[in-house]
Protein backbone atom coordinates (compact mmCIF):
# COMPACT_ATOMS: atom_id res chain seq x y z
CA UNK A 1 64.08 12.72 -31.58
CA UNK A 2 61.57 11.78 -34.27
CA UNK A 3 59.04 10.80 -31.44
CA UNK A 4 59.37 13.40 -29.44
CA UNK A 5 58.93 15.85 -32.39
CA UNK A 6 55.50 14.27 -33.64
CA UNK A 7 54.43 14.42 -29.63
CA UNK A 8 54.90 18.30 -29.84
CA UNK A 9 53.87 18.09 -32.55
CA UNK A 10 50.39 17.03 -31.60
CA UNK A 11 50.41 18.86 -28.67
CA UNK A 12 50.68 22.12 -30.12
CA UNK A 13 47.82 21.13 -33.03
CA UNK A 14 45.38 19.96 -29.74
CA UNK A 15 46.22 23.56 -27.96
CA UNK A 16 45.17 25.36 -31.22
CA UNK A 17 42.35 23.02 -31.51
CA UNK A 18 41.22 23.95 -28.50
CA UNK A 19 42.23 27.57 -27.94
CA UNK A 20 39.53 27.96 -31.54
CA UNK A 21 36.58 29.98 -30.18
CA UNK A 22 33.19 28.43 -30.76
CA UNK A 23 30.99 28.81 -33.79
CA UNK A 24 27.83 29.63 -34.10
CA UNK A 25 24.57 30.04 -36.69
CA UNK A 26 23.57 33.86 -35.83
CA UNK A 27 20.19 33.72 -37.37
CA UNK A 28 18.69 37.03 -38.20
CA UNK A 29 15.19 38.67 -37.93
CA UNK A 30 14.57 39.92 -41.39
CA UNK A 31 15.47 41.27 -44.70
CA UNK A 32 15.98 44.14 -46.84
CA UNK A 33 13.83 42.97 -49.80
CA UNK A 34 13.62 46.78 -51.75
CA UNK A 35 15.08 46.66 -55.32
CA UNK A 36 15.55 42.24 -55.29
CA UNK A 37 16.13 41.52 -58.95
CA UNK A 38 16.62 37.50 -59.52
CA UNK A 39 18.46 37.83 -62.28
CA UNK A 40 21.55 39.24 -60.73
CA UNK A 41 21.13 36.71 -58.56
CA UNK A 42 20.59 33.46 -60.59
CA UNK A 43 21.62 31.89 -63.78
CA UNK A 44 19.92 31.60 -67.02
CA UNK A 45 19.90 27.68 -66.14
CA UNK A 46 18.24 28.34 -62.75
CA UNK A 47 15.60 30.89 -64.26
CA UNK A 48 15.14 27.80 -66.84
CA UNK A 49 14.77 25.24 -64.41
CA UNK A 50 12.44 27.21 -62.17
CA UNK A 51 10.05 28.27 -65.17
CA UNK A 52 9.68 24.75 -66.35
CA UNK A 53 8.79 23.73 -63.20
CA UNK A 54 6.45 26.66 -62.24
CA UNK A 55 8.48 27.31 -59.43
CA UNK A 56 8.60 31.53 -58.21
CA UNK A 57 11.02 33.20 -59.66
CA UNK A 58 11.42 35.48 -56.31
CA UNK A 59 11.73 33.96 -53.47
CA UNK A 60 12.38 35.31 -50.18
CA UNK A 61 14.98 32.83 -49.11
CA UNK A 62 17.28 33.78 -52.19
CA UNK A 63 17.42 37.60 -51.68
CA UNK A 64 20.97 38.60 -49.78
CA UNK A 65 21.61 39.16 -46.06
CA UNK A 66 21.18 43.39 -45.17
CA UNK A 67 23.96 44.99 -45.88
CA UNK A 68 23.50 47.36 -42.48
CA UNK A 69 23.05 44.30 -40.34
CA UNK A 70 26.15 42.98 -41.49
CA UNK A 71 28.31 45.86 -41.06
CA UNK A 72 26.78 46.39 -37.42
CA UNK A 73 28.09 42.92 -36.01
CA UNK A 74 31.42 43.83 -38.66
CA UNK A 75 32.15 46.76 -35.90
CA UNK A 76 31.59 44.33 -33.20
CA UNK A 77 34.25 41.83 -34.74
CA UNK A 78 32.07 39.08 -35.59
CA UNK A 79 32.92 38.24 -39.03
CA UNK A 80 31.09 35.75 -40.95
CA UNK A 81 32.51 32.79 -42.05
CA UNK A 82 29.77 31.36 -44.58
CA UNK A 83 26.38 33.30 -45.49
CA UNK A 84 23.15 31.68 -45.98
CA UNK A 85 20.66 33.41 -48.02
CA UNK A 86 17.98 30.14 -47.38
CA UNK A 87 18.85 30.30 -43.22
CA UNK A 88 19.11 34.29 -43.44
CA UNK A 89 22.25 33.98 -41.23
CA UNK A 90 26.37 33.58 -41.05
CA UNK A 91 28.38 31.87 -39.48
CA UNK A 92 30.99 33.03 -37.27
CA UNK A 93 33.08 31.89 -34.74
CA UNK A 94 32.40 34.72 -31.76
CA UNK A 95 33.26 35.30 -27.94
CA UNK A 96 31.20 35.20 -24.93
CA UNK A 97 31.21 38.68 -25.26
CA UNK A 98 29.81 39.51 -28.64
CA UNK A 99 27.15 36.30 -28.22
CA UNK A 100 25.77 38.39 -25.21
CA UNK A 101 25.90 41.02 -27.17
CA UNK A 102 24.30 39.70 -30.43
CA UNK A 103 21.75 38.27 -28.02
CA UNK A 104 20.70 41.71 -27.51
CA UNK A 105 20.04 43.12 -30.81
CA UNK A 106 16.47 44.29 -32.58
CA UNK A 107 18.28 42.14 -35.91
CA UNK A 108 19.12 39.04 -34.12
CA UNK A 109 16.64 36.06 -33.75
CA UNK A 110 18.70 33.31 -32.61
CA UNK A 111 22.31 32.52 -31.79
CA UNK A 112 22.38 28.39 -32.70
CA UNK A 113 25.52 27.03 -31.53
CA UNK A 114 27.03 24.58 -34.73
CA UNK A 115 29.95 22.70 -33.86
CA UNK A 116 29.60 19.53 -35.21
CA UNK A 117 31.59 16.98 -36.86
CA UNK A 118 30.53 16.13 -40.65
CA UNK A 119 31.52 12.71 -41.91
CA UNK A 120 31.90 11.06 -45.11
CA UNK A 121 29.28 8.02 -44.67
CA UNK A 122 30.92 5.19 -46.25
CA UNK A 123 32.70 1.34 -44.94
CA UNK A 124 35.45 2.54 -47.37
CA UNK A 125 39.39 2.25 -47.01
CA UNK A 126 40.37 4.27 -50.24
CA UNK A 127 40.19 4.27 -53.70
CA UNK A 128 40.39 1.01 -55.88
CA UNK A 129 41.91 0.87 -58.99
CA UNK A 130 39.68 -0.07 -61.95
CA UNK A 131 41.97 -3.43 -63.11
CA UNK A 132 41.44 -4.39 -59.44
CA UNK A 133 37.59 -4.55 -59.13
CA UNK A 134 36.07 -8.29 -59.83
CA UNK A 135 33.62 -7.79 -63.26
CA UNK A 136 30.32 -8.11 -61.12
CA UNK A 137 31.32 -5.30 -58.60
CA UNK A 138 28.92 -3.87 -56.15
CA UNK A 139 27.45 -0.99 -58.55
CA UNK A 140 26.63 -3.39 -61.57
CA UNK A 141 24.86 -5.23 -59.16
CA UNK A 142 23.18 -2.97 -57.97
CA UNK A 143 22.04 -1.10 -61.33
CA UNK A 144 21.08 -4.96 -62.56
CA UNK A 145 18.61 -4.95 -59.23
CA UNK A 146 17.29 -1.74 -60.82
CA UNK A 147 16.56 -3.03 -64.09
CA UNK A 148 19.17 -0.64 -65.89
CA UNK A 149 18.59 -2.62 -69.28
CA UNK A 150 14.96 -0.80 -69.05
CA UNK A 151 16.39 2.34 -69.24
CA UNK A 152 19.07 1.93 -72.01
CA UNK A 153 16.28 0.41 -74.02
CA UNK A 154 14.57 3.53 -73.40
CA UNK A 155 17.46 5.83 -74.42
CA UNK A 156 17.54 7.02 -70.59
CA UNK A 157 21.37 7.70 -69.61
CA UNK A 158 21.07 11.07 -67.41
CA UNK A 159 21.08 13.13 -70.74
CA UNK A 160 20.99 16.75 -70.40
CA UNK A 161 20.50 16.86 -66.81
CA UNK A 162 23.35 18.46 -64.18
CA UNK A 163 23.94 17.17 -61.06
CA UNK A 164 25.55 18.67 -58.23
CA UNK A 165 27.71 16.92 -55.70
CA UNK A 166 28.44 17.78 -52.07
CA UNK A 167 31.45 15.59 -50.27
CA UNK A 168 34.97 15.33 -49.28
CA UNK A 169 36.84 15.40 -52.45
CA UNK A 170 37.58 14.60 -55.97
CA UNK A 171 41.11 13.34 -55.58
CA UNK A 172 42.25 11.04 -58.47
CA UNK A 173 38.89 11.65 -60.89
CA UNK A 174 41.07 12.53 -63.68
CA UNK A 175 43.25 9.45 -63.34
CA UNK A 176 39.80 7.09 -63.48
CA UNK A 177 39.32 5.47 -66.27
CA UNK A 178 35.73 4.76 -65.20
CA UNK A 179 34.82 8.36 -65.81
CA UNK A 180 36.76 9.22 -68.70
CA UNK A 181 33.81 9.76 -70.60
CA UNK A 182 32.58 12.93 -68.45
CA UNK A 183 36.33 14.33 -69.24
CA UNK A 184 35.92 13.74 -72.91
CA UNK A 185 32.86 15.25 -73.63
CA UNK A 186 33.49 18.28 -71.07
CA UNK A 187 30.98 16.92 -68.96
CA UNK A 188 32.55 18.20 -65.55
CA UNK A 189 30.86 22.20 -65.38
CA UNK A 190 32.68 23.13 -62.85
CA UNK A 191 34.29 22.27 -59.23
CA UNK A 192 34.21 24.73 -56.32
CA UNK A 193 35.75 23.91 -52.88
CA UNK A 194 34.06 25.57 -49.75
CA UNK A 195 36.38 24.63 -47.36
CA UNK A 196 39.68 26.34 -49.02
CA UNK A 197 38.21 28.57 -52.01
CA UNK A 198 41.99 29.43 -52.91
CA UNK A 199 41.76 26.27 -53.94
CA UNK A 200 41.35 25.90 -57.54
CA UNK A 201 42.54 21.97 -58.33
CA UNK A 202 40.51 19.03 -56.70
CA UNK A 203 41.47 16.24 -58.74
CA UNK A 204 45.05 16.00 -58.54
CA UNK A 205 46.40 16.68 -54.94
CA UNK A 206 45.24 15.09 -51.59
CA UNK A 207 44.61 17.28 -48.73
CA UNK A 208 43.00 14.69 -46.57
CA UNK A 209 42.62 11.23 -45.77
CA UNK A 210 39.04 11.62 -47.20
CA UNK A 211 40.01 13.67 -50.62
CA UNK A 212 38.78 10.81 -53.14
CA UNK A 213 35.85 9.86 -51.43
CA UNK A 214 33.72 12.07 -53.95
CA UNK A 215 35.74 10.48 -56.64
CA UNK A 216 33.83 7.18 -56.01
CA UNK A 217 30.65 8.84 -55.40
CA UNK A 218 30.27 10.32 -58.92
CA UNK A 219 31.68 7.14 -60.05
CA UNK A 220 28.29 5.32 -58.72
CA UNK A 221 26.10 8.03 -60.52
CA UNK A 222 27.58 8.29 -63.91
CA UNK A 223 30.72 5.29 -64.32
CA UNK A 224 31.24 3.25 -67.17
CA UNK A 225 33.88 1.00 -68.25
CA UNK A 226 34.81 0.64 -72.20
CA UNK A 227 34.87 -3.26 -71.29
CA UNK A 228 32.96 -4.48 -68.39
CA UNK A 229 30.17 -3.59 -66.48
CA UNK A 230 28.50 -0.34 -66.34
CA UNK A 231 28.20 1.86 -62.64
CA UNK A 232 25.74 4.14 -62.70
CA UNK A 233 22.92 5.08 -64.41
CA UNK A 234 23.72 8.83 -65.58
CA UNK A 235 26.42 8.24 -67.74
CA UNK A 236 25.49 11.37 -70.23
CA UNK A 237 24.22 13.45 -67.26
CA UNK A 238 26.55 16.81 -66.16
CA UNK A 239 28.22 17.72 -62.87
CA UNK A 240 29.22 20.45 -61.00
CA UNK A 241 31.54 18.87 -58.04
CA UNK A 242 31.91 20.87 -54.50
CA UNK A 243 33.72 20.13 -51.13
CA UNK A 244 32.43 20.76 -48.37
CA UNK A 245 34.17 18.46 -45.48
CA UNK A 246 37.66 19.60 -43.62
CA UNK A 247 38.45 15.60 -43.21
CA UNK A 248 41.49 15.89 -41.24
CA UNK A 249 39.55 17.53 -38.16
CA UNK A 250 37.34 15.55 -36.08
CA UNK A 251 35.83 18.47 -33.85
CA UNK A 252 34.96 21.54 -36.50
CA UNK A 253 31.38 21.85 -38.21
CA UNK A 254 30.97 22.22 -41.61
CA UNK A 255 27.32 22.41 -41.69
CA UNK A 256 28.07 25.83 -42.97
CA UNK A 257 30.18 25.13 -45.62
CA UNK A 258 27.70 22.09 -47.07
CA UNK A 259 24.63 25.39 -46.89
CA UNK A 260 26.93 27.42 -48.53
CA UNK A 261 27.46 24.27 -51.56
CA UNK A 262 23.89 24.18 -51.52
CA UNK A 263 22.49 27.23 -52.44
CA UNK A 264 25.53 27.88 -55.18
CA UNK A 265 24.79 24.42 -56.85
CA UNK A 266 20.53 25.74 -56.98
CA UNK A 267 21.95 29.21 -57.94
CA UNK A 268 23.87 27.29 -60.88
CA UNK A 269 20.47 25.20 -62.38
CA UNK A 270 21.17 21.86 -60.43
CA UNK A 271 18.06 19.87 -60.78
CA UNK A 272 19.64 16.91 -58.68
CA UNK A 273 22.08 17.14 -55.77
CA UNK A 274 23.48 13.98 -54.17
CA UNK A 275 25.56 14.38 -50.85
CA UNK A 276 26.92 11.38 -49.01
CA UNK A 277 27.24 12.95 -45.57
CA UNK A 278 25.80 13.16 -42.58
CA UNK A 279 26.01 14.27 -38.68
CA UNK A 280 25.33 12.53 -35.86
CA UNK A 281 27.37 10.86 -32.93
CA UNK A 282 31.38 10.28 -32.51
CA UNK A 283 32.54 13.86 -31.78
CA UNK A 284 35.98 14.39 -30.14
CA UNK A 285 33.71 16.26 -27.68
CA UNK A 286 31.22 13.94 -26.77
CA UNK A 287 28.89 17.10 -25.67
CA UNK A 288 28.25 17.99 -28.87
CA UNK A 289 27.35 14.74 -30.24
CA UNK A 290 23.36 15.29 -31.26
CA UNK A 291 20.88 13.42 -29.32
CA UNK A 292 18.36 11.10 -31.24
CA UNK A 293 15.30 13.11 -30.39
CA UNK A 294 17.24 15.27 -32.70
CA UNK A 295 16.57 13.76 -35.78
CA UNK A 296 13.18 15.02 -36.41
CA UNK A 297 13.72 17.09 -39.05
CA UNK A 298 13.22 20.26 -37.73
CA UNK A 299 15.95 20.62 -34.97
CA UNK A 300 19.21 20.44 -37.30
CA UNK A 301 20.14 23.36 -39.47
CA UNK A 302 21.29 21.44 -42.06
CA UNK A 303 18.16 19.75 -42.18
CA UNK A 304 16.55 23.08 -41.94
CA UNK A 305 17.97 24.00 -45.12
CA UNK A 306 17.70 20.59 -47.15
CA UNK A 307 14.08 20.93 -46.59
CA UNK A 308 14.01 24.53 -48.24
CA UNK A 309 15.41 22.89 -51.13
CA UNK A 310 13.19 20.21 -51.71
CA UNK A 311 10.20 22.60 -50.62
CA UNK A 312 11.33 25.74 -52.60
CA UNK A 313 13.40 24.85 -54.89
CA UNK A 314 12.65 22.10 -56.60
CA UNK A 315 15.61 20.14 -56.02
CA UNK A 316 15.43 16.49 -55.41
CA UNK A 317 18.09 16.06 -52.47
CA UNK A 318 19.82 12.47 -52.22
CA UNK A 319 21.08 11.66 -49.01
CA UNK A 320 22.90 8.93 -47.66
CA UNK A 321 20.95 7.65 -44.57
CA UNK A 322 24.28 6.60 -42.27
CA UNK A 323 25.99 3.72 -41.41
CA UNK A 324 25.19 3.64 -37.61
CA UNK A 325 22.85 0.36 -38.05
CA UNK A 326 24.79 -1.90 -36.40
CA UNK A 327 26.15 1.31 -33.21
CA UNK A 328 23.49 0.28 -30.47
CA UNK A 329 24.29 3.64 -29.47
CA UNK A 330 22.74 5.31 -32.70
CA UNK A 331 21.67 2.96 -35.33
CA UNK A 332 19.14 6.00 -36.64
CA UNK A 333 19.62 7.82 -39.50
CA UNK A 334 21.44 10.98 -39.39
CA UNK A 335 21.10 14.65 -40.33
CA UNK A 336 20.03 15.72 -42.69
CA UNK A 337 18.43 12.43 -43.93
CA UNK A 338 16.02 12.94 -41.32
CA UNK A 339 14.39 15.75 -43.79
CA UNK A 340 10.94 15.08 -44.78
CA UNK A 341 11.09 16.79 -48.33
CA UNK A 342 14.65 14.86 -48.96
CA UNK A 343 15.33 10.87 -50.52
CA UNK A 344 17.03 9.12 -48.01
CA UNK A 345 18.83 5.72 -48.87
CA UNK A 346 19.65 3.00 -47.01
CA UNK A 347 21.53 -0.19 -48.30
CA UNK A 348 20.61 -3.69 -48.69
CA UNK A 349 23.04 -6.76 -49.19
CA UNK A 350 23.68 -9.83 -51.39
CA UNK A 351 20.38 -11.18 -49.83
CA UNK A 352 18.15 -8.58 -49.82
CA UNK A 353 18.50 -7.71 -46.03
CA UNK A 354 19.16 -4.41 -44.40
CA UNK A 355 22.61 -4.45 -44.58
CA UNK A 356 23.71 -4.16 -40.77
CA UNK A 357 25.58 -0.68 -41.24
CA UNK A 358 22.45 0.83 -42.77
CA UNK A 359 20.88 3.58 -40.54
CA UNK A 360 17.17 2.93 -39.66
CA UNK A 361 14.06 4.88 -39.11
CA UNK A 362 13.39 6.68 -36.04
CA UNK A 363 10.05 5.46 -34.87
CA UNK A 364 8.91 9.02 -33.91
CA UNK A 365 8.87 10.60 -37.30
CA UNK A 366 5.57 10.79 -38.67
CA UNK A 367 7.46 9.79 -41.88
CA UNK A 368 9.17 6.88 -43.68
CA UNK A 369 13.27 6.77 -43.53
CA UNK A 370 14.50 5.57 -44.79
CA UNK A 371 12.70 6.20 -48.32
CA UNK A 372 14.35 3.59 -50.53
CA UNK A 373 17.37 1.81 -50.62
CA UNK A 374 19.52 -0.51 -53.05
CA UNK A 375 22.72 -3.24 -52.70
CA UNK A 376 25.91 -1.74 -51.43
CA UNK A 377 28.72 -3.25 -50.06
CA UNK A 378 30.46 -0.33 -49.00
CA UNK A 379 27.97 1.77 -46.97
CA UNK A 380 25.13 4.20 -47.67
CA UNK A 381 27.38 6.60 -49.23
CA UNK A 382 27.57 4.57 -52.54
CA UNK A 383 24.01 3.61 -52.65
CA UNK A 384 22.70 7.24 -52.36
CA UNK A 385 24.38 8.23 -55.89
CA UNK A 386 23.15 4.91 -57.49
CA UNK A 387 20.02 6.11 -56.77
CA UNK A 388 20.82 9.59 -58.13
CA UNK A 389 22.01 8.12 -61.24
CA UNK A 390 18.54 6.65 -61.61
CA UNK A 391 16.47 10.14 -60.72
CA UNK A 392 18.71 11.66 -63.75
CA UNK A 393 17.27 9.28 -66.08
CA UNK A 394 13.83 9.91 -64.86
CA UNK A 395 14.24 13.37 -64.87
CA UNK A 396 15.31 13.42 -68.42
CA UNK A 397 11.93 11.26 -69.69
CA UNK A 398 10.03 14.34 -67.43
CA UNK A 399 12.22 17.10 -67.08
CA UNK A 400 9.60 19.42 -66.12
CA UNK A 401 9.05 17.56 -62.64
CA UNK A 402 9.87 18.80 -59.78
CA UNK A 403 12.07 17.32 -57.24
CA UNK A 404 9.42 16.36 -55.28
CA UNK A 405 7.60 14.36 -58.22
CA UNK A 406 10.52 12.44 -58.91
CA UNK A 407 10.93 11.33 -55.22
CA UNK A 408 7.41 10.07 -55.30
CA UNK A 409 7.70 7.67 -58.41
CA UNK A 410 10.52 6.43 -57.28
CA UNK A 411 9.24 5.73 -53.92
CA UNK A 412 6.28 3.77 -55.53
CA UNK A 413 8.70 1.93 -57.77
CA UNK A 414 10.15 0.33 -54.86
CA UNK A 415 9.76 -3.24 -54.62
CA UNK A 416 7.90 -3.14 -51.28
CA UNK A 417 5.23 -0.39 -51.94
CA UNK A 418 3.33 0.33 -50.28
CA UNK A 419 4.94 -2.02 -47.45
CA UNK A 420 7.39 0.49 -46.81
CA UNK A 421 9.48 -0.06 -43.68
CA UNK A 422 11.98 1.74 -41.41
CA UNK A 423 14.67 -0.39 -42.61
CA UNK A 424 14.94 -0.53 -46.20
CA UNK A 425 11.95 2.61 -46.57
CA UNK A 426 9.86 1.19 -49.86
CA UNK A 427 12.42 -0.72 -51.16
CA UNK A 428 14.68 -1.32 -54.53
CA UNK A 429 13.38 0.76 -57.32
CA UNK A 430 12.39 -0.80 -60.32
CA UNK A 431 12.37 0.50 -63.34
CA UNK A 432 9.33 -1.05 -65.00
CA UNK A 433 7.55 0.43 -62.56
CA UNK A 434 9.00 3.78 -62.50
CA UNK A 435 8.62 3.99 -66.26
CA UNK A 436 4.78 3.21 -66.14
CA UNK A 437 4.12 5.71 -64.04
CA UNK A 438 6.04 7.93 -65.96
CA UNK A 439 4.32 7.16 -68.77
CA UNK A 440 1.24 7.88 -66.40
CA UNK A 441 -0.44 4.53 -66.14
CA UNK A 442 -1.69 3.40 -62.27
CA UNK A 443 -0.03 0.37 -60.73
CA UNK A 444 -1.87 -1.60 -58.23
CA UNK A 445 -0.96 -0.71 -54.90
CA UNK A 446 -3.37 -2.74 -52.89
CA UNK A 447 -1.88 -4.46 -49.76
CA UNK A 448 -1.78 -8.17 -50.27
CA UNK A 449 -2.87 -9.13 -46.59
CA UNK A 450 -3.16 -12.81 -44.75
CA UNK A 451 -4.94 -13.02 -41.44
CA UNK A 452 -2.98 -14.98 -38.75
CA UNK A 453 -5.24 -14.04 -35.87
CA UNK A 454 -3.93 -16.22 -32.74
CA UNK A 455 -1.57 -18.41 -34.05
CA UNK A 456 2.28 -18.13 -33.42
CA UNK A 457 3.40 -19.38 -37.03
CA UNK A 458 1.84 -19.43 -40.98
CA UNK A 459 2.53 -20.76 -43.76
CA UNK A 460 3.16 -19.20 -47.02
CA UNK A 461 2.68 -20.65 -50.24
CA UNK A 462 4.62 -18.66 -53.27
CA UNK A 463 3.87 -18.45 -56.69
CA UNK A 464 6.81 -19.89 -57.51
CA UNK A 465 7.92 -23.43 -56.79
CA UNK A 466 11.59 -23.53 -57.38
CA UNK A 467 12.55 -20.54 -54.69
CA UNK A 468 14.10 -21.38 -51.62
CA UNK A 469 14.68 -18.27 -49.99
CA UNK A 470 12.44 -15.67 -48.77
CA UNK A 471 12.79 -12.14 -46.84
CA UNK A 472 10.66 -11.74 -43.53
CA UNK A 473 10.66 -8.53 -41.62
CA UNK A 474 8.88 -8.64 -38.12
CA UNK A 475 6.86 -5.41 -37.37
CA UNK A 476 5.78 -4.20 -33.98
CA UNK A 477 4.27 -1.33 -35.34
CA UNK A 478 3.10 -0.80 -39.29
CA UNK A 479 6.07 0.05 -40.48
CA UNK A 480 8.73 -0.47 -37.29
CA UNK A 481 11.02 -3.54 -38.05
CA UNK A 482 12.25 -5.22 -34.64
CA UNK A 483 13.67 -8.08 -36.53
CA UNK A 484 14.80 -9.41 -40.31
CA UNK A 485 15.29 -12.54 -41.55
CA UNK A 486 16.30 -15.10 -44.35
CA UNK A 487 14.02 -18.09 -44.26
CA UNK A 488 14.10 -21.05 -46.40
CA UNK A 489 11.71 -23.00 -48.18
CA UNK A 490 10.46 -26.04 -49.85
CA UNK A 491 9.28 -26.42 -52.79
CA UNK A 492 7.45 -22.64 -52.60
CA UNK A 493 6.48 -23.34 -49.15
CA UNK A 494 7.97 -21.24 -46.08
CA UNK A 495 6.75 -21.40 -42.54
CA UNK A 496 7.33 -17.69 -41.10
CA UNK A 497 7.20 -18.07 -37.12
CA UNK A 498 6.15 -15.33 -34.94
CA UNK A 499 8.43 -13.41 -32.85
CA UNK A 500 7.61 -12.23 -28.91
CA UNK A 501 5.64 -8.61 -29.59
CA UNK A 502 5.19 -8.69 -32.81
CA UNK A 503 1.72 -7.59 -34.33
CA UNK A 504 2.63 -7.73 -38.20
CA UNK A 505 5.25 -9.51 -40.64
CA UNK A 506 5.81 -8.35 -44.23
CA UNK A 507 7.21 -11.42 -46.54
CA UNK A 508 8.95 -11.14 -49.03
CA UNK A 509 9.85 -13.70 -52.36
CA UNK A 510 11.00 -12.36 -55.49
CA UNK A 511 8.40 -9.76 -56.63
CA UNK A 512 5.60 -11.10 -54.47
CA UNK A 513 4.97 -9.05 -51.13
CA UNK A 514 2.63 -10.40 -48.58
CA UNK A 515 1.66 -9.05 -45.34
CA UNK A 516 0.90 -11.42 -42.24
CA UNK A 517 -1.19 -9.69 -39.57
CA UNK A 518 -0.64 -11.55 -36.40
């Protein structure tokens, strides 16, 4: 009886899954921008943020949908779902009928079909207790890699800046003792849920499989333990928490609802946003899995709006790069890292390597992405906020930067600038580095090159004797890995050999970078 009730069960969920009419972007022409006053429309933080940074005041892409425009398609029955002030469009989920019909009108632009599947990017099977984690877990290990000593000497903990947070859920937050500390000193602003916005409690019921995924995230950017090792960077740094992903569907978008997160978090004086998902392939509908010519970042609505962030906003936008790296099918990153304006972050392991699950670089951008990465063991979802923990301290020594400014120093802080690559982007951030340029002296960038015109192997002598392991990636193009590697070494000396079609190697030993042109 049991069996038979969970096959009906199912049977009836799949007919209502499929019985759901589509949903769509409608993308309208224009705006009523008469009488637009910002301050009904922002907060005192966000007017703050925007005049330290010398960013407009008023912007187009903040002022409200037209009223008459919504009413008209109101009459017709196509409600919206989510508004986007940035997109100038809703969402809605419409018939054949009223898309022919929207397809018709003056105030109508586009109609942009959006049903996609969002997932939470991680290799994660649910939350670990804090008495359970060995003392040199993944995120001391990776904040050690960073040089997080640097930045306590230098008072830098995340102070006075707010981050936002786009993901699953929050589920057990209040329970970890890792982030006590943001409890305590009433450093959680506030929590808003996109996908049920009756619902007013995200820390202390599950809803879905995928509800404490955020938990962990925030626990990369700002955890701490009273006795052990320290998580994330931004341990005095403020959040306001959102959710965004329906995890218990595998065939709904929710590209609207993560818009929708977006512009409230900017509205709210976010200076930081870190979101650890991403679309791509693995729909129940294999038709509206995206293609990879796709992720070009202009094609994707998501990515579409990301980049007004970055662009317009002033927002630096931290975004896990995937964990298709190892799906022959895939292996690029997904939207929206694909975004120029955003930080995308990739994952290395215990050896420095791309970690396999770690999304690549399209070679048909004209960009780098990934832009940086850093160790993870559990995917790209918790080395994104690692990284965001580190852009809160660097945004507190220079609060006035924009977004944009802060990606760039950390991109040159990266241990393999400016030998960037598509697998790990330019590499760990350091932050000596990041704190001399900060501090606005020039570090040498000059390529360290060795000619090895003709020949099918070359030897490399380090600085330092007593290493035995080095890093090789094998290049095709300048920055297009083919193949990685972990070569040994004697006494300082490593023989890289040359791989069929390769044209350039980039070696790597410690802190020295070398380049082999073949």
């Amino acid at each position: 009886m049991k069996r038979f009730f969970l096959i009906l069960v199912l049977n009836l969920f799949a007919l209502q899954v499929f019985c759901q009419m589509p949903k769509y972007w409608i993308v309208l022409k224009d705006k009523e921008t008469k009488n637009y006053d910002y301050k009904k429309h922002l907060s005192q933080r966000a007017i703050e943020k925007r005049q330290l940074m010398k960013i407009d005041l008023v912007q187009y892409s903040d002022i409200p949908l037209t009223e008459d425009y919504l009413n008209k398609m109101a009459e017709k029955g196509v409600e919206a779902v989510n508004q986007s002030k940035w997109l100038n469009a809703i969402s809605a989920e419409i018939t054949d009928e009223q898309k022919n019909w929207l397809l018709k009108q003056d105030f109508v632009k586009e109609v942009i079909p959006i049903q996609r599947r969002v997932t939470a990017l991680a290799n994660y099977n649910g939350y670990v207790e804090d008495d359970e984690r060995p003392e040199n877990a993944s995120y001391s290990t990776a904040i050690s890699q960073m040089e997080a000593q640097l930045m306590k000497k230098e008072g830098l903990t995340g102070e006075g800046i707010v981050i936002g947070v786009i993901d699953a859920g929050y589920y057990g937050l209040t329970k970890n003792r890792n982030l006590k500390h943001l409890l305590k000193d009433e450093r959680i602003l506030g929590t808003r849920d996109f996908v049920d916005p009756s619902r007013e409690d995200l820390f202390n019921n599950m809803v879905t499989y995928s509800d404490d995924h955020g938990n962990t995230v925030v626990e990369h950017i700002a955890g701490i333990r009273s006795k052990g090792p320290q998580y994330g960077f931004a341990i005095d740094a403020s959040f306001y928490l959102t959710r965004s992903e329906k995890g218990d569907t595998e065939t709904r978008a929710e590209e609207d609802y993560w818009i929708s997160a977006m512009e409230w978090l900017d509205s709210l004086g976010v200076r930081i946003i870190n979101t650890s998902l991403g679309y791509a392939i693995g729909f129940d509908d294999p038709k509206q899995n995206y293609k990879l010519k796709e992720m070009d970042g202009n094609t994707a609505v998501i990515t579409k709006a990301a980049q007004i962030a970055t662009e317009e906003k002033g927002l630096l936008l931290v975004v896990s790069a995937g964990n298709e790296g190892n799906d022959s099918n895939w292996q690029i990153v997904s939207a929206p890292a694909d975004a120029k304006g955003v930080l995308s972050v990739g994952a290395v392991g215990p050896t420095g390597l791309k970690a396999g699950y770690s999304s690549i670089g399209p070679d048909f951008l004209p960009y780098l992405k990934p832009n940086v990465s850093c160790f993870s063991l559990m995917g790209t979802s918790f080395s994104a906020p690692v990284i965001t923990g580190f852009a809160a301290c660097l945004l507190q020594s220079k609060p006035e930067a924009t977004g944009e400014e802060i990606k760039e120093i950390i991109e040159m802080s990266g241990s393999l600038y400016p030998n960037g690559n598509n697998f790990l982007g330019y590499g760990v951030p350091k932050a000596s580095k990041a704190l001399k340029i900060l501090e606005g002296k020039k570090l040498e960038a000059a390529i360290n090159k060795r000619m090895a015109t003709g020949k099918d192997e070359y030897t490399v002598k380090a600085s330092e004797k007593d290493v035995e392991e080095a890093i090789v990636f094998h290049k095709q193009k300048q920055h297009y890995v083919t193949q990685q590697e972990l070569v040994k070494g004697t006494k300082g000396k490593f023989k890289v050999v040359k791989p069929a079609g390769v044209t350039e190697s980039t070696f790597v030993c410690g802190d020295e970078v070398l380049e082999i042109i073949w």
